[in-house]
C-alpha atoms as a PDB file:
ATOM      1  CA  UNK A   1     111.963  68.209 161.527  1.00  0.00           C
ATOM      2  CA  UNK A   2     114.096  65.493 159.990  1.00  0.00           C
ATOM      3  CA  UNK A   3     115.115  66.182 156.191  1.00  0.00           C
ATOM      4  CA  UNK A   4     114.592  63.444 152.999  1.00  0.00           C
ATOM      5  CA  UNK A   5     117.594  61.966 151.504  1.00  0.00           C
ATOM      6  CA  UNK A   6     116.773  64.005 148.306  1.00  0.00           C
ATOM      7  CA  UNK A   7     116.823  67.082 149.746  1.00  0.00           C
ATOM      8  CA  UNK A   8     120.296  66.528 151.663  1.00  0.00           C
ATOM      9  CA  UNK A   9     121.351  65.377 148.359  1.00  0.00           C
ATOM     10  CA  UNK A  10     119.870  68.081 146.407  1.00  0.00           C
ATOM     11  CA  UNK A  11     121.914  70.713 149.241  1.00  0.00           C
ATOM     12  CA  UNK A  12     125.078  68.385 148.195  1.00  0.00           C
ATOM     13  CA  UNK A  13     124.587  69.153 144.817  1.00  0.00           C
ATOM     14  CA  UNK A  14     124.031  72.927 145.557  1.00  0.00           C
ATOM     15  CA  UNK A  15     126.985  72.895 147.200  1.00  0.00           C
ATOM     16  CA  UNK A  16     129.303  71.689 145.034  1.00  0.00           C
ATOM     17  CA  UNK A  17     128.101  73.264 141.899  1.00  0.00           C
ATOM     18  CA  UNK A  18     128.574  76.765 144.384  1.00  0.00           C
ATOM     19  CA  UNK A  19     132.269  75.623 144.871  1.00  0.00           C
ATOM     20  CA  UNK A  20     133.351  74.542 141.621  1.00  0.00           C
ATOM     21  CA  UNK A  21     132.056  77.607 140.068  1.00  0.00           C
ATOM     22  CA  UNK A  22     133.409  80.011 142.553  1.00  0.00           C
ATOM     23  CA  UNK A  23     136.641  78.297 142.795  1.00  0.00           C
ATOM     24  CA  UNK A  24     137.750  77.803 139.441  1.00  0.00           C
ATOM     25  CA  UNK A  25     136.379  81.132 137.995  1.00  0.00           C
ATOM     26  CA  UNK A  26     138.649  82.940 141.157  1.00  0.00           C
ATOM     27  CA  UNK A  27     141.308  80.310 140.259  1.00  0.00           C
ATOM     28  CA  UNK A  28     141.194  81.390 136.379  1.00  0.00           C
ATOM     29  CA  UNK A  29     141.080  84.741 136.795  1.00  0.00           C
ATOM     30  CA  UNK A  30     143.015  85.398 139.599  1.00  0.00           C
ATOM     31  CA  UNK A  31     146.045  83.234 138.920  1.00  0.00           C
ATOM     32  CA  UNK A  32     145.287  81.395 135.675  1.00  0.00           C
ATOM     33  CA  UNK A  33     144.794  84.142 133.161  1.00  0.00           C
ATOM     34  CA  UNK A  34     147.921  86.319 133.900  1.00  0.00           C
ATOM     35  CA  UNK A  35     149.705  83.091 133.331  1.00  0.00           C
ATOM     36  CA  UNK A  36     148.231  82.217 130.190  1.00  0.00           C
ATOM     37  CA  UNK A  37     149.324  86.163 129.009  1.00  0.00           C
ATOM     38  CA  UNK A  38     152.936  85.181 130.363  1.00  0.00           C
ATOM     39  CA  UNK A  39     152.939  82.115 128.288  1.00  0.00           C
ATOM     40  CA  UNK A  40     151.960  82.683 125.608  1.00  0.00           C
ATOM     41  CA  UNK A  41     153.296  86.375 125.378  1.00  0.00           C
ATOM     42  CA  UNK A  42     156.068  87.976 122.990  1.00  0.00           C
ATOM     43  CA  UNK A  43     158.364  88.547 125.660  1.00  0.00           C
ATOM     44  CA  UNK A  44     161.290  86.207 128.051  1.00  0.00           C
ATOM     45  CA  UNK A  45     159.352  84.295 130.577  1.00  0.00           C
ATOM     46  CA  UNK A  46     159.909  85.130 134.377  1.00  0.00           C
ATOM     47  CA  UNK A  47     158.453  82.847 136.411  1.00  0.00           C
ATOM     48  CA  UNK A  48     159.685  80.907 139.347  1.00  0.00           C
ATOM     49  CA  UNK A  49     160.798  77.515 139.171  1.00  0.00           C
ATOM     50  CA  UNK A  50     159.679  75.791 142.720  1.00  0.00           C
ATOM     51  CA  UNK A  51     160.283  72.005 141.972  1.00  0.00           C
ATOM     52  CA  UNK A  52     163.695  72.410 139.756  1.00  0.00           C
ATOM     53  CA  UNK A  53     162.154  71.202 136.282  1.00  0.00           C
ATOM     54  CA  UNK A  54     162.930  74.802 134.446  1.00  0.00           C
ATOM     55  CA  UNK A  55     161.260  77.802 134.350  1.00  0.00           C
ATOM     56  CA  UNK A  56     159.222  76.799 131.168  1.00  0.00           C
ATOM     57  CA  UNK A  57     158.104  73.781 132.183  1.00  0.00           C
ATOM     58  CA  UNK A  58     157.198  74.862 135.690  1.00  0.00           C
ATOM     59  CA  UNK A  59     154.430  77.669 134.101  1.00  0.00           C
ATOM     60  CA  UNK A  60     153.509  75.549 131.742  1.00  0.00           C
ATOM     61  CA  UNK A  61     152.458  73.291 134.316  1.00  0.00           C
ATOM     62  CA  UNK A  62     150.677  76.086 136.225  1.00  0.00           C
ATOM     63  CA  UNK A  63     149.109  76.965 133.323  1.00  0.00           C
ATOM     64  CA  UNK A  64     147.498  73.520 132.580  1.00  0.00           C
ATOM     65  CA  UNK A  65     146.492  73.709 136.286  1.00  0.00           C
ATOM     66  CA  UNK A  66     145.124  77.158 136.504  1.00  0.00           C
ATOM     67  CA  UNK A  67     143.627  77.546 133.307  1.00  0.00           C
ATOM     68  CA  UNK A  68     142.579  74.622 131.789  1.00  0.00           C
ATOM     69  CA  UNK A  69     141.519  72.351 135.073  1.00  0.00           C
ATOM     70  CA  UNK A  70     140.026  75.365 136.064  1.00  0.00           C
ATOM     71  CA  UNK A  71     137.714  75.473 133.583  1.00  0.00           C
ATOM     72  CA  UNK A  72     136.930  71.284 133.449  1.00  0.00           C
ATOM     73  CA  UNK A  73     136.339  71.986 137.215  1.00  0.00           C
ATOM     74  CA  UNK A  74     133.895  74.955 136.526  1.00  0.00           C
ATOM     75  CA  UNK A  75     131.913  72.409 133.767  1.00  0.00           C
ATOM     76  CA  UNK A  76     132.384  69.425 136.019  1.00  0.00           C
ATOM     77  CA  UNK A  77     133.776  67.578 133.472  1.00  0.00           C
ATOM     78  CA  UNK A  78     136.356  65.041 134.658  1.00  0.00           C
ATOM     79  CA  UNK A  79     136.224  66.715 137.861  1.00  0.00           C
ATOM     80  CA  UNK A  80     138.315  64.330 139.821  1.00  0.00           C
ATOM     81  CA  UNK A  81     140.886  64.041 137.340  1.00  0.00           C
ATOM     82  CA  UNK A  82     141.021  67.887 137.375  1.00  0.00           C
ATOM     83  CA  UNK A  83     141.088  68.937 140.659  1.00  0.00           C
ATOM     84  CA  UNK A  84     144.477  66.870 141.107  1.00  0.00           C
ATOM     85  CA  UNK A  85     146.664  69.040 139.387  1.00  0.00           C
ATOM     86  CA  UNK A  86     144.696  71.901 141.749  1.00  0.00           C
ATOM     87  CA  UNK A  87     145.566  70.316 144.772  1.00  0.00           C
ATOM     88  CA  UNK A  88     149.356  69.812 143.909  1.00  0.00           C
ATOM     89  CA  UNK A  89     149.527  73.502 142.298  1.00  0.00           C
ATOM     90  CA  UNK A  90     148.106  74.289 145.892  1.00  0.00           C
ATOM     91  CA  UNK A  91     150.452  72.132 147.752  1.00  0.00           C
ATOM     92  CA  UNK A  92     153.509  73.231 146.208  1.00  0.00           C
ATOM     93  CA  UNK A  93     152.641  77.067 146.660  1.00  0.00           C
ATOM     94  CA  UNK A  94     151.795  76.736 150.568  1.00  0.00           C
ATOM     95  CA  UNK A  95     155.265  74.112 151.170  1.00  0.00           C
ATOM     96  CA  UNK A  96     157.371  75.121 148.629  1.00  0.00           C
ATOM     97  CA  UNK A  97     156.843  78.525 147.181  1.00  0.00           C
ATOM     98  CA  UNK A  98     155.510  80.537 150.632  1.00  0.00           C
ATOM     99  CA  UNK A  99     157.284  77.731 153.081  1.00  0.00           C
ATOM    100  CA  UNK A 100     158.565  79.516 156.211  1.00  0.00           C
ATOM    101  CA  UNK A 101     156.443  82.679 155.300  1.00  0.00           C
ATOM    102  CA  UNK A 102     153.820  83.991 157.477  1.00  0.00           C
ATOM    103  CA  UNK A 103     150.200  82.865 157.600  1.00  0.00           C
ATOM    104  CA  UNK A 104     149.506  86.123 155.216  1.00  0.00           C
ATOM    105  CA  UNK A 105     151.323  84.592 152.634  1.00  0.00           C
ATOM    106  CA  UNK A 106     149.628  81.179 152.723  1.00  0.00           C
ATOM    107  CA  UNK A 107     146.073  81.880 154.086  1.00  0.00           C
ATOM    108  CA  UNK A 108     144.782  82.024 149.876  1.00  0.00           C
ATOM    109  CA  UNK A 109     146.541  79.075 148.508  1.00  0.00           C
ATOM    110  CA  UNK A 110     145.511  77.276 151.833  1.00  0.00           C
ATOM    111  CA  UNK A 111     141.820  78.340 151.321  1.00  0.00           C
ATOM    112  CA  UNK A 112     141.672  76.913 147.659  1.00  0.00           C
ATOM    113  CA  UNK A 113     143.504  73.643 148.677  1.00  0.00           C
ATOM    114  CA  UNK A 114     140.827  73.176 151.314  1.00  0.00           C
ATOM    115  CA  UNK A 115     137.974  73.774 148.619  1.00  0.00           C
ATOM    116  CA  UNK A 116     139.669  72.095 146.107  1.00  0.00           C
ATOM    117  CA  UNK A 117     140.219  68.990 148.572  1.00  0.00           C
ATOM    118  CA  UNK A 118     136.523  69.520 149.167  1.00  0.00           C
ATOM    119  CA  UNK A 119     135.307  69.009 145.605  1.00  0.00           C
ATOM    120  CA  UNK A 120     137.670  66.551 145.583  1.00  0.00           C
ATOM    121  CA  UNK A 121     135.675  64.014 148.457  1.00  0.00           C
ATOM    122  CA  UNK A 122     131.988  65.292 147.352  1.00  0.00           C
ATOM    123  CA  UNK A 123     132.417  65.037 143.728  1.00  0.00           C
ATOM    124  CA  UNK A 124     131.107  67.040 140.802  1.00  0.00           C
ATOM    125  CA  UNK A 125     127.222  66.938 142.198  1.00  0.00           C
ATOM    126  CA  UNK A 126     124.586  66.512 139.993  1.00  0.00           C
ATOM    127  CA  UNK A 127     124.923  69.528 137.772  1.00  0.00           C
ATOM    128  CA  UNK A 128     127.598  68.781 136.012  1.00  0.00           C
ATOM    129  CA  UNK A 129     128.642  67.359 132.391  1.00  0.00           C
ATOM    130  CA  UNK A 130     130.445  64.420 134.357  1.00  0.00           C
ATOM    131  CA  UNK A 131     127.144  63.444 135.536  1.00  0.00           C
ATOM    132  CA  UNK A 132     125.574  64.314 132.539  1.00  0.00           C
ATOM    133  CA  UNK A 133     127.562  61.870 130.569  1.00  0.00           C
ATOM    134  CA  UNK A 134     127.016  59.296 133.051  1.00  0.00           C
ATOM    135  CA  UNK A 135     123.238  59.254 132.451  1.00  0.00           C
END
């Protein structure tokens, strides 16, 4: 039985209202949130500096990434925008952070690259504020 446009596009929208929610809510608070504490806790920040810019500015950037793209992602809202700073938070831990280690040490950032990447190509869907705002 061959399926209607609408409802491959309906299973497309499914889809990538199933990823952005999982994703960013695992991304949040999994990685994001303990971040956030670090951040914006009393005491000296320890946090690795990957790309040479300074500790501060490195989990500040993982912050932005983890926290609050996480949460436009989640919403849809400027999803493409968003997901950018995913992808190179991503990057950076499987090449840069984990480089060299064993596939143990990889296999999680690699699985949210690939969904990221994902949401990335198919877009918000339609249940999402991006879409929403486009009318």
């Amino acid at each position: 039985m061959r399926r209607s446009s609408t409802e491959i596009r309906y299973g497309n929208d499914i889809n990538a209202i199933v990823l952005r929610v999982v994703l960013g809510l695992s991304m949040f608070y999994g990685h994001g949130f303990s971040k956030w504490q670090v951040l914006f806790g009393d005491g000296e920040i320890q946090f690795s500096d990957p790309l040479g810019i300074g500790v501060t500015l490195s989990l500040i950037l993982a912050v932005f990434a983890e926290v609050i793209c996480s949460f436009l992602i989640v919403g849809g809202l400027l999803t493409r925008f968003a997901i950018i700073p995913l992808i190179v938070t991503m990057a950076v831990a499987i090449f840069v952070v984990n480089g060299g280690q064993n596939f143990g040490k990889i296999e999680l950032p690699l699985i949210y690259l690939a969904g990221f990447t994902a949401i990335f190509f198919i877009g918000p869907g339609r249940f999402s504020l991006d879409n929403l705002i486009k009318g």
